[in-house]
N, C-alpha and C. Protein backbone atom coordinates (compact mmCIF):
# COMPACT_ATOMS: atom_id res chain seq x y z
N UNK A 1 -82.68 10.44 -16.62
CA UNK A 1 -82.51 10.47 -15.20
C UNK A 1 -81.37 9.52 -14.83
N UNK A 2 -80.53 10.19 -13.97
CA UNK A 2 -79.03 9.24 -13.26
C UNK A 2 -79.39 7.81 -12.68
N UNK A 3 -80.61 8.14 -11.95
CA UNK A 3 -80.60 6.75 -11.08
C UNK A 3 -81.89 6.57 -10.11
N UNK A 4 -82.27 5.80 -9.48
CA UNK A 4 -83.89 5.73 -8.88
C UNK A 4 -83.80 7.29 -8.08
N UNK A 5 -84.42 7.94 -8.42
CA UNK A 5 -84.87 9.20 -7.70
C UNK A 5 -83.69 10.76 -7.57
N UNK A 6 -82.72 9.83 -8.58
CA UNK A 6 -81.46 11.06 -8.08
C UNK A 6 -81.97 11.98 -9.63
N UNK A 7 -81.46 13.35 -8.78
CA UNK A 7 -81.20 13.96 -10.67
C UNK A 7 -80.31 13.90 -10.93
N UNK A 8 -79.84 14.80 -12.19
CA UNK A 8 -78.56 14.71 -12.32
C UNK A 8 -77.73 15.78 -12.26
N UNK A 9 -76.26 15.91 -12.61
CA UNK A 9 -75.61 17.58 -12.05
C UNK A 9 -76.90 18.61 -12.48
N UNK A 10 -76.94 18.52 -13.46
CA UNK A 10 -77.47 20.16 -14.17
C UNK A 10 -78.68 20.32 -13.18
N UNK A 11 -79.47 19.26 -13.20
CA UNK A 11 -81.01 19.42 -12.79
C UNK A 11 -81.01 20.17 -10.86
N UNK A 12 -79.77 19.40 -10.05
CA UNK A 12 -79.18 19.43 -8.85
C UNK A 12 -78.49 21.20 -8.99
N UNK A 13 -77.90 21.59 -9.73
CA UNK A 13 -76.97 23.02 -10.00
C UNK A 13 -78.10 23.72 -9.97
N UNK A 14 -79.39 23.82 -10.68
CA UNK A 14 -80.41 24.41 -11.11
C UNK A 14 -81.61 24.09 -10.21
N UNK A 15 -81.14 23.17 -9.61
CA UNK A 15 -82.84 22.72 -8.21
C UNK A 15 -84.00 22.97 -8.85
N UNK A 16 -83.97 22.02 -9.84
CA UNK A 16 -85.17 21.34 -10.10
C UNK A 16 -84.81 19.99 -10.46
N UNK A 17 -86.45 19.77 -10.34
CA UNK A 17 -86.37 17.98 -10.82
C UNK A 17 -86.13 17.35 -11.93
N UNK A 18 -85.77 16.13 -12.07
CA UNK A 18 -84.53 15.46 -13.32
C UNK A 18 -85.96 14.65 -13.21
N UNK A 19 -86.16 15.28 -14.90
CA UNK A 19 -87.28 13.79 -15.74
C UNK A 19 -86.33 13.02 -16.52
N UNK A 20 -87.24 11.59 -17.01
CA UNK A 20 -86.46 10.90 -17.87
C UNK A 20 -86.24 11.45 -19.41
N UNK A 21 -86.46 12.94 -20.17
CA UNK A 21 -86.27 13.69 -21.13
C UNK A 21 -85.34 14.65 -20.44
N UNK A 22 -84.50 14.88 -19.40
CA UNK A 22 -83.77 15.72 -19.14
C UNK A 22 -82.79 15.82 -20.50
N UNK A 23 -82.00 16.60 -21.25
CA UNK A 23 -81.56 16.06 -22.14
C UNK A 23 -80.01 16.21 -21.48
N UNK A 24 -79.82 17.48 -20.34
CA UNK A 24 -78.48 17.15 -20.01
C UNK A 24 -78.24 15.99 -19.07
N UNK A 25 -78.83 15.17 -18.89
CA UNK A 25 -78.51 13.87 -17.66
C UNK A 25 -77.26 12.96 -18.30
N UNK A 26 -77.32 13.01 -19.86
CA UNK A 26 -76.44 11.61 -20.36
C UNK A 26 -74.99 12.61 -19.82
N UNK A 27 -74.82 13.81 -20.10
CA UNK A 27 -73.50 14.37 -20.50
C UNK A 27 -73.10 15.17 -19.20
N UNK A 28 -73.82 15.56 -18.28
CA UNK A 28 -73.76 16.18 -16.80
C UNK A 28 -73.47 15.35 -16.02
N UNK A 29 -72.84 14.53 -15.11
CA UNK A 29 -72.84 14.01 -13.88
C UNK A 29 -72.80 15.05 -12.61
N UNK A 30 -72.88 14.47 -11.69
CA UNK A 30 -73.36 15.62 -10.21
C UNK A 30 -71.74 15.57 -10.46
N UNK A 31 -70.76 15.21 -10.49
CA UNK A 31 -69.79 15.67 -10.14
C UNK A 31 -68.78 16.89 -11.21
N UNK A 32 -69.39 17.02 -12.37
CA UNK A 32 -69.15 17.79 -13.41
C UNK A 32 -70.25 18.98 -13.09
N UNK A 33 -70.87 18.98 -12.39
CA UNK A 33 -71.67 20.14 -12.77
C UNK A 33 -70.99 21.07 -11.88
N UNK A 34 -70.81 21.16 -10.85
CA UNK A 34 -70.09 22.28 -9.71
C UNK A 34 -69.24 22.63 -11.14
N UNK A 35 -68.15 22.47 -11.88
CA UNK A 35 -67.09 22.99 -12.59
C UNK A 35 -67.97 23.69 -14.07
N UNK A 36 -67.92 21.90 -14.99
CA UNK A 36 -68.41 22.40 -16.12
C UNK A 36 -69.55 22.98 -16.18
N UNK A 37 -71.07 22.67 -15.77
CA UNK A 37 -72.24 23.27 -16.32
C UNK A 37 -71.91 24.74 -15.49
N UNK A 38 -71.64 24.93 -14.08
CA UNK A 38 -71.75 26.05 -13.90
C UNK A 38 -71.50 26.77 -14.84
N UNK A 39 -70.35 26.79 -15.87
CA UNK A 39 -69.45 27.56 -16.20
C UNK A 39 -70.62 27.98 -17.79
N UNK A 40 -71.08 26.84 -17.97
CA UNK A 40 -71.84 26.37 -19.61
C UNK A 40 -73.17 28.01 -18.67
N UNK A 41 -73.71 27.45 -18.21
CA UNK A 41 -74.99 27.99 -17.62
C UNK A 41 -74.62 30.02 -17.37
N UNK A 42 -73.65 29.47 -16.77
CA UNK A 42 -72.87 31.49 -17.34
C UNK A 42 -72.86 32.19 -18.34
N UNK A 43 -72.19 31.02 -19.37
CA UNK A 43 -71.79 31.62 -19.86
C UNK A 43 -72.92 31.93 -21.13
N UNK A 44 -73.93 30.55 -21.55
CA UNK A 44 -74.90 30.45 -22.46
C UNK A 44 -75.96 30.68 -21.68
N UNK A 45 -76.09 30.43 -20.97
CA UNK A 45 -77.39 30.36 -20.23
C UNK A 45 -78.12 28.43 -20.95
N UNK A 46 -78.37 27.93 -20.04
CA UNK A 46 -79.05 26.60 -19.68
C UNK A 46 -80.06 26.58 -20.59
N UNK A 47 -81.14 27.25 -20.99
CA UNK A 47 -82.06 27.47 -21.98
C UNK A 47 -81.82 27.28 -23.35
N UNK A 48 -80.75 28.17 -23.63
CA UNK A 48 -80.16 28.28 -24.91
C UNK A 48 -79.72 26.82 -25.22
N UNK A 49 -78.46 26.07 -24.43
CA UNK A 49 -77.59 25.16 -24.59
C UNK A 49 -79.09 23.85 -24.55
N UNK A 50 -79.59 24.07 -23.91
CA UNK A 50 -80.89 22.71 -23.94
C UNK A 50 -81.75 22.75 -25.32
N UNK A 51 -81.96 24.27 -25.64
CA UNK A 51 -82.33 24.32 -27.10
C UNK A 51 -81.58 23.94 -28.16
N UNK A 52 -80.26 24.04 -28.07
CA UNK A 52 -79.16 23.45 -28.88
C UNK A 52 -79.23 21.98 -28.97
N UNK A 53 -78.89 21.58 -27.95
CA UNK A 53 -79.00 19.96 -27.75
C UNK A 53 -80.29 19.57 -28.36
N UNK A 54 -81.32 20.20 -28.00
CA UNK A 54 -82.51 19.33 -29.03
C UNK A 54 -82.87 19.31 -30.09
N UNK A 55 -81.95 20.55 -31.06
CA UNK A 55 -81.60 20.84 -32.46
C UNK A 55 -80.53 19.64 -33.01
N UNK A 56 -80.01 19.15 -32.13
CA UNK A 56 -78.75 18.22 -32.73
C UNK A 56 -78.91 16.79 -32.43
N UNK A 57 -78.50 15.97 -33.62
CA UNK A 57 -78.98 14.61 -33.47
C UNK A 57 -78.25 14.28 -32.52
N UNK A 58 -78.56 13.06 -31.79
CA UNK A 58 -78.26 11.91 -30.51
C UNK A 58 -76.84 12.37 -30.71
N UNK A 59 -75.97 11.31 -31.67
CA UNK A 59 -75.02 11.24 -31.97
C UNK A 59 -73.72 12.20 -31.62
N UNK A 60 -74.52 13.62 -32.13
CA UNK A 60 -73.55 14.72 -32.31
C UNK A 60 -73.70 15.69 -30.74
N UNK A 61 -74.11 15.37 -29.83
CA UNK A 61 -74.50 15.98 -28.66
C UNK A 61 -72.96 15.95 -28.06
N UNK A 62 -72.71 14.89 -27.72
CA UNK A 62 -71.56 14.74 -26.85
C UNK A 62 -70.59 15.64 -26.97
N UNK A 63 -69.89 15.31 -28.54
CA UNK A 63 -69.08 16.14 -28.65
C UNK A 63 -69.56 18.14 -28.99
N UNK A 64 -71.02 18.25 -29.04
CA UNK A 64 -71.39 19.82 -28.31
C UNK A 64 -71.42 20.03 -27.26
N UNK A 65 -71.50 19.14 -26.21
CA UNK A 65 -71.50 19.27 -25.13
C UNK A 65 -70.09 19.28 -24.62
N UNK A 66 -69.25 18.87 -24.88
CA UNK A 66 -67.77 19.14 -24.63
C UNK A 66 -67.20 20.25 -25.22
N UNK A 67 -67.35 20.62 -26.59
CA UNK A 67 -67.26 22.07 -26.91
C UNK A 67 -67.66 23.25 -26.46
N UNK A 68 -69.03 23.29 -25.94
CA UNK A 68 -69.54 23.98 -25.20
C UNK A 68 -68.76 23.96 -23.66
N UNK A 69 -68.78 23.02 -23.12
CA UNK A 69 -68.14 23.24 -22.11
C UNK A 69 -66.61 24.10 -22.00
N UNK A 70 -65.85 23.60 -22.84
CA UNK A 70 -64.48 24.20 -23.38
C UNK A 70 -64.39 25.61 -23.51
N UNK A 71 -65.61 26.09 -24.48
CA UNK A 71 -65.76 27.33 -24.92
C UNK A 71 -65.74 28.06 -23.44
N UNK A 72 -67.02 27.40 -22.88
CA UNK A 72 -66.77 28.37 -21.46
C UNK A 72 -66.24 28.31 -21.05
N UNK A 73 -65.23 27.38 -20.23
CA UNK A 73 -64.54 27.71 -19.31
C UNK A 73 -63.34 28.75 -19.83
N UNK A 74 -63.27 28.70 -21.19
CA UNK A 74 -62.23 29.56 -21.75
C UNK A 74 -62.88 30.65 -21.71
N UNK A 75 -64.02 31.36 -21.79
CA UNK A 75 -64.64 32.57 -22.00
C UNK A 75 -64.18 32.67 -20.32
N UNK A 76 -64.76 32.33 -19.23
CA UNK A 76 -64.79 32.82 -17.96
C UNK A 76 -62.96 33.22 -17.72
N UNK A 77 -62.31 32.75 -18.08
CA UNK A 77 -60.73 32.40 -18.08
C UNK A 77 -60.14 33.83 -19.10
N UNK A 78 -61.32 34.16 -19.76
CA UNK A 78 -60.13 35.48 -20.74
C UNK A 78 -61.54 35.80 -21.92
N UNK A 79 -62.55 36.68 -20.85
CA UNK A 79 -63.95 36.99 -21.93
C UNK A 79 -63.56 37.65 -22.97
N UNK A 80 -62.56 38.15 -23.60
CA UNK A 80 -62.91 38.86 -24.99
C UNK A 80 -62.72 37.57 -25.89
N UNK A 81 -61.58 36.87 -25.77
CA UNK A 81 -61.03 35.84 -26.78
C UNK A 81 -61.53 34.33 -26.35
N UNK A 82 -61.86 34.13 -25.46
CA UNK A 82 -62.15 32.61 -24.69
C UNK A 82 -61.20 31.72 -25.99
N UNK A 83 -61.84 30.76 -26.36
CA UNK A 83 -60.74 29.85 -26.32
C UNK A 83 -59.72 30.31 -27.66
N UNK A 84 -60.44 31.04 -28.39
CA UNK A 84 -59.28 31.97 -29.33
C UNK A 84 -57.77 31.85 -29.20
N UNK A 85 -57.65 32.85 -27.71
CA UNK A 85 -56.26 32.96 -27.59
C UNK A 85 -55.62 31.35 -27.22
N UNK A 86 -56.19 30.72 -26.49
CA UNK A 86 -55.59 29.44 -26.43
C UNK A 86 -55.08 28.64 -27.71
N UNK A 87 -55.72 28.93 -28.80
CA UNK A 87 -55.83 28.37 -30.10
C UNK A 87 -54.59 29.74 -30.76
N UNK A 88 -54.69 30.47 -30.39
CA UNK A 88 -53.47 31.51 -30.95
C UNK A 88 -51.94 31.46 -30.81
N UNK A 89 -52.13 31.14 -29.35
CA UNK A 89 -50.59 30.40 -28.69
C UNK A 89 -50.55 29.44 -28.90
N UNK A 90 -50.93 28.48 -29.45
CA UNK A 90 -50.58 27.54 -29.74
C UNK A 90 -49.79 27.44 -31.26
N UNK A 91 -50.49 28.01 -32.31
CA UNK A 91 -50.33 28.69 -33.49
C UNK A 91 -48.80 29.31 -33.54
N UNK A 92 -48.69 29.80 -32.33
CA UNK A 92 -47.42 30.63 -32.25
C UNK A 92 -46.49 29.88 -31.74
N UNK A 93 -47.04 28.65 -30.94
CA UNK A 93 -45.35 28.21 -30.62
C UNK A 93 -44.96 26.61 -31.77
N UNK A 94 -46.10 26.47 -32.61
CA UNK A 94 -45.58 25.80 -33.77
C UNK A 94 -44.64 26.67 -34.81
N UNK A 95 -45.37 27.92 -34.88
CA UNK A 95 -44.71 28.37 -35.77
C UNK A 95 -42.99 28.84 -35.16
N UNK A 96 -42.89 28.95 -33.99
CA UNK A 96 -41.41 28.56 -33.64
C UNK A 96 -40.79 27.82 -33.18
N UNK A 97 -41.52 26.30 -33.55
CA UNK A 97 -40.55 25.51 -33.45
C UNK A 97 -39.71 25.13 -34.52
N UNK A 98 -39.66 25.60 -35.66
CA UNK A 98 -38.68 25.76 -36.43
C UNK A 98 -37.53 25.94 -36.73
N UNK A 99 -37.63 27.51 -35.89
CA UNK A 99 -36.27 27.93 -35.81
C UNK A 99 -35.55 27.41 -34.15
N UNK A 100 -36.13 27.16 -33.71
CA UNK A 100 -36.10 26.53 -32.41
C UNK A 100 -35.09 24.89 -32.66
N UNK A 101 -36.08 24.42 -33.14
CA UNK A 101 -35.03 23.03 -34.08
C UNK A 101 -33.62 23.33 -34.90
N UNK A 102 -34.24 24.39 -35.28
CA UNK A 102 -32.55 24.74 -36.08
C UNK A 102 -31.37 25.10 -35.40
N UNK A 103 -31.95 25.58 -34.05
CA UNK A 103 -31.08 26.21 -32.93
C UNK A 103 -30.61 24.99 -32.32
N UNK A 104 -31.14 24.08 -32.42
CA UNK A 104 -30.93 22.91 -31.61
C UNK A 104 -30.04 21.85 -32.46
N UNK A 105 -29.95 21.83 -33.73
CA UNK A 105 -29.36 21.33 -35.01
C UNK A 105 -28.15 21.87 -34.82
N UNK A 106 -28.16 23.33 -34.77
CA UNK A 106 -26.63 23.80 -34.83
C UNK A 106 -26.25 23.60 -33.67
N UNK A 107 -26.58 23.63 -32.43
CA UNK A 107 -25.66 23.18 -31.58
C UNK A 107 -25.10 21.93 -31.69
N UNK A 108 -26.14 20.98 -31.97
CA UNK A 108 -25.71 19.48 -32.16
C UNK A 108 -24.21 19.60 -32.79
N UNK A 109 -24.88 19.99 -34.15
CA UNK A 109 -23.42 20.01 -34.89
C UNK A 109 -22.12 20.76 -34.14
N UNK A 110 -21.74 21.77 -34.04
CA UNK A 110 -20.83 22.61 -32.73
C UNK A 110 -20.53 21.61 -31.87
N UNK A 111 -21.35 20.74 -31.00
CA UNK A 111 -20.77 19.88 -30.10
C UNK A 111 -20.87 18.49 -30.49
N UNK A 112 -20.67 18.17 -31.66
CA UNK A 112 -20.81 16.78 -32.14
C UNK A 112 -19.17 16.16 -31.98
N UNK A 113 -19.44 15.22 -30.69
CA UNK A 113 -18.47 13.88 -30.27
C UNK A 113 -18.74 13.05 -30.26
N UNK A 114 -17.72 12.08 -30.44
CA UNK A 114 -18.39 10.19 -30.07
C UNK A 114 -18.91 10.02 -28.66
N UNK A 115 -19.70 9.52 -28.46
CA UNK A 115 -20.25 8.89 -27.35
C UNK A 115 -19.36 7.85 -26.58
N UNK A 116 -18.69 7.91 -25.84
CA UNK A 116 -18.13 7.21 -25.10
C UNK A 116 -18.33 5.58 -25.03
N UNK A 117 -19.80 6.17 -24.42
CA UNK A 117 -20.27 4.43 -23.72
C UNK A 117 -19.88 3.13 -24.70
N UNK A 118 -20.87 3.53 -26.05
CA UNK A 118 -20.56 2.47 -27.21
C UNK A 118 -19.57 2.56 -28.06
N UNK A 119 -19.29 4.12 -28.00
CA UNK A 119 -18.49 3.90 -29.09
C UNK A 119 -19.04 4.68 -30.91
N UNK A 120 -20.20 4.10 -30.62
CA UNK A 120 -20.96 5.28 -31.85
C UNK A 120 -21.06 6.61 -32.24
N UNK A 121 -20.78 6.71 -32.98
CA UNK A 121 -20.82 8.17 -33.30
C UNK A 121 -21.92 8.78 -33.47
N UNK A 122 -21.85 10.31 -33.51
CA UNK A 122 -23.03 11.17 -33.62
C UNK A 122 -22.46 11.73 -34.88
N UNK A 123 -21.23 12.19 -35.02
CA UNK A 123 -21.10 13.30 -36.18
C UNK A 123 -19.42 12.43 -35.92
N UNK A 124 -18.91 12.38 -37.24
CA UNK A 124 -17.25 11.72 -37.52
C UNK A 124 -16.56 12.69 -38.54
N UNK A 125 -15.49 12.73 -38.50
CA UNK A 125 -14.36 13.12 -39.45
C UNK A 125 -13.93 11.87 -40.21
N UNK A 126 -13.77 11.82 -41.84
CA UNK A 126 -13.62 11.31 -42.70
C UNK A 126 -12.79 11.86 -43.60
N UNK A 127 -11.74 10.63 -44.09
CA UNK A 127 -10.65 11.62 -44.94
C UNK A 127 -10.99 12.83 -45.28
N UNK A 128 -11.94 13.01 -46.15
CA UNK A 128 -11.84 14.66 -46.66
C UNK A 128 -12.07 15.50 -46.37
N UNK A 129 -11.70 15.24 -44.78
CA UNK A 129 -12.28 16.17 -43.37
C UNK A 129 -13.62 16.96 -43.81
N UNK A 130 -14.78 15.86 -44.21
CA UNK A 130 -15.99 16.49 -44.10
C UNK A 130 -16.68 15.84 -43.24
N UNK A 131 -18.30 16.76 -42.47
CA UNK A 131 -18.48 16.10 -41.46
C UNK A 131 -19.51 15.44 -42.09
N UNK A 132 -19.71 14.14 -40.85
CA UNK A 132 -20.95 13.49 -41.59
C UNK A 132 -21.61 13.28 -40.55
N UNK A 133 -23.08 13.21 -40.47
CA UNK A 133 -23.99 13.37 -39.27
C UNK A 133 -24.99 11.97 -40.03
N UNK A 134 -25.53 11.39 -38.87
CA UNK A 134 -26.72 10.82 -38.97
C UNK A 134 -27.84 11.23 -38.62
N UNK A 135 -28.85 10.42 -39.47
CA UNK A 135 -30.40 11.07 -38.98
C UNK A 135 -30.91 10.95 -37.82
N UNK A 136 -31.54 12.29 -37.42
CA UNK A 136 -32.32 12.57 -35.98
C UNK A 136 -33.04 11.17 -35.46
N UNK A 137 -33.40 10.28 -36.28
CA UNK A 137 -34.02 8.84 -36.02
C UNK A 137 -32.85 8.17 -35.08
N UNK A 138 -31.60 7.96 -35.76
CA UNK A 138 -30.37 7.23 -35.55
C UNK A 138 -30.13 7.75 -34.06
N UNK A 139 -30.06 9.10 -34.00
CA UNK A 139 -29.22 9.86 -32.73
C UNK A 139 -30.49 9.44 -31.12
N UNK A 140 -31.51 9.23 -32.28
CA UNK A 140 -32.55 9.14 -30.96
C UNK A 140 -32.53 8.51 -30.37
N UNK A 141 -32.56 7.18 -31.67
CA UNK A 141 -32.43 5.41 -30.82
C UNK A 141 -31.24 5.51 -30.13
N UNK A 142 -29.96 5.72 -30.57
CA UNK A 142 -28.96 5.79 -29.90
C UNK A 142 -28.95 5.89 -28.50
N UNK A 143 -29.17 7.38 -28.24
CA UNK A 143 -29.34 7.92 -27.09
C UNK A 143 -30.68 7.15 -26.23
N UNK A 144 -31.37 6.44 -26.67
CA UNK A 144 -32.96 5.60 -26.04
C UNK A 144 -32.08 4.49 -25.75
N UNK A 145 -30.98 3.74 -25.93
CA UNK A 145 -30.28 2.60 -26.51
C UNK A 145 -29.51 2.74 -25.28
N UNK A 146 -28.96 3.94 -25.14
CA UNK A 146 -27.68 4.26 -23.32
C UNK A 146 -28.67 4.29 -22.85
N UNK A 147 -30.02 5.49 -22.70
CA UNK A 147 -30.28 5.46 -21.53
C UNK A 147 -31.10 4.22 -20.81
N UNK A 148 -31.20 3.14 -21.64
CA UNK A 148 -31.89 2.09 -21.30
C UNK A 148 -30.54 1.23 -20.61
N UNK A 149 -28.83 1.28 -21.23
CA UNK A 149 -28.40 0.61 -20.70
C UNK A 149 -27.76 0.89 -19.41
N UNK A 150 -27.45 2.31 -19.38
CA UNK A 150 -26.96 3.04 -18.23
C UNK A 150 -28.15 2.42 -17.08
N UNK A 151 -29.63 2.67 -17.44
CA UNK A 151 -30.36 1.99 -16.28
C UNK A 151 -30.31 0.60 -15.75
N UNK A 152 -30.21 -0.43 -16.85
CA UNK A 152 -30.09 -1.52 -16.45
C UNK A 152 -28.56 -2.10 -16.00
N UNK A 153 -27.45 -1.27 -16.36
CA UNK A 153 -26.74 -2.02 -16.10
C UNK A 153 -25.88 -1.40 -15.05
C-alpha cells in the first residue's frame, strides 16, 4: 500500500482496494497508471501479469514490470510486431551505419584542408605527394579544441 489509506495506480485504474500484499503497489504509482498499467491491463490482462509477478522472485519483478510495460505499449503502438519492429529498425540502421561512415570518410578525404584557425591539419601533402590523414580521435579533439575556442574567445 502507497500511503495511510491511499491505493495505489493499479488498485485506483481498477477501483478496488489497495491491501498491504497488493503486489503491483511497489512498481505502479497513481501517476503511471493512467499511461503504463492501462496499457499492461490491455494488453495482458491484470490477472495474468499479477500471476506473473508472484511466480518471480522480489528481485526480478522490477525489471518484468518494465518489460511488460514496454511490450505493451509497443503492442498497442503496432499489434502484429509490438516491440519487434522497434528492435528491427534499429538492427537496420546499425547495419547502415557502415556504409554511411564510409560515405562520410570519403568526403572527408575529397575535402580535406588545413584548418585555418590553428593551423593543423586534417589531411597534408608530403613530398611524395601522398596523402596523409589522421585518426578520427585526432580530427575530433581538434575540431572539440575550435569549437571550445571559437566560444570562448
Amino acid at each position: 500500500m502507497t500511503g495511510l489509506g491511499s491505493s495505489c495506480g493499479t488498485c485506483k485504474f481498477l477501483r478496488r482496494k489497495c491491501s498491504n500484499e497488493c503486489v503491483f503497489a511497489p512498481y505502479f504509482c497513481y501517476d503511471d497508471a493512467a499511461n503504463y498499467f492501462a496499457a499492461v491491463h490491455k494488453v495482458f490482462g491484470a490477472s495474468n501479469v499479477s500471476k506473473l509477478l508472484l511466480h518471480l522472485p522480489v528481485h526480478n519483478r522490477s525489471d518484468a514490470v518494465v518489460t511488460i510495460s514496454y511490450e505493451a505499449l509497443a503492442r498497442i503502438r503496432d499489434p502484429v510486431f509490438g516491440c519487434v519492429a522497434h528492435i528491427f529498425s534499429l538492427q537496420q540502421q546499425v547495419a547502415s551505419l557502415p556504409e554511411e561512415i564510409e560515405v562520410h570518410i570519403n568526403q572527408m578525404a575529397n575535402h580535406a584542408v588545413e584548418i585555418p584557425s590553428n593551423g593543423n591539419l586534417l589531411a597534408g601533402k608530403y613530398p611524395d605527394d601522398e596523402m596523409q590523414f589522421v585518426s578520427m580521435d585526432e580530427i575530433m579533439n581538434t575540431l572539440y579544441f575550435q569549437d571550445e575556442q571559437a566560444t570562448t574567445g
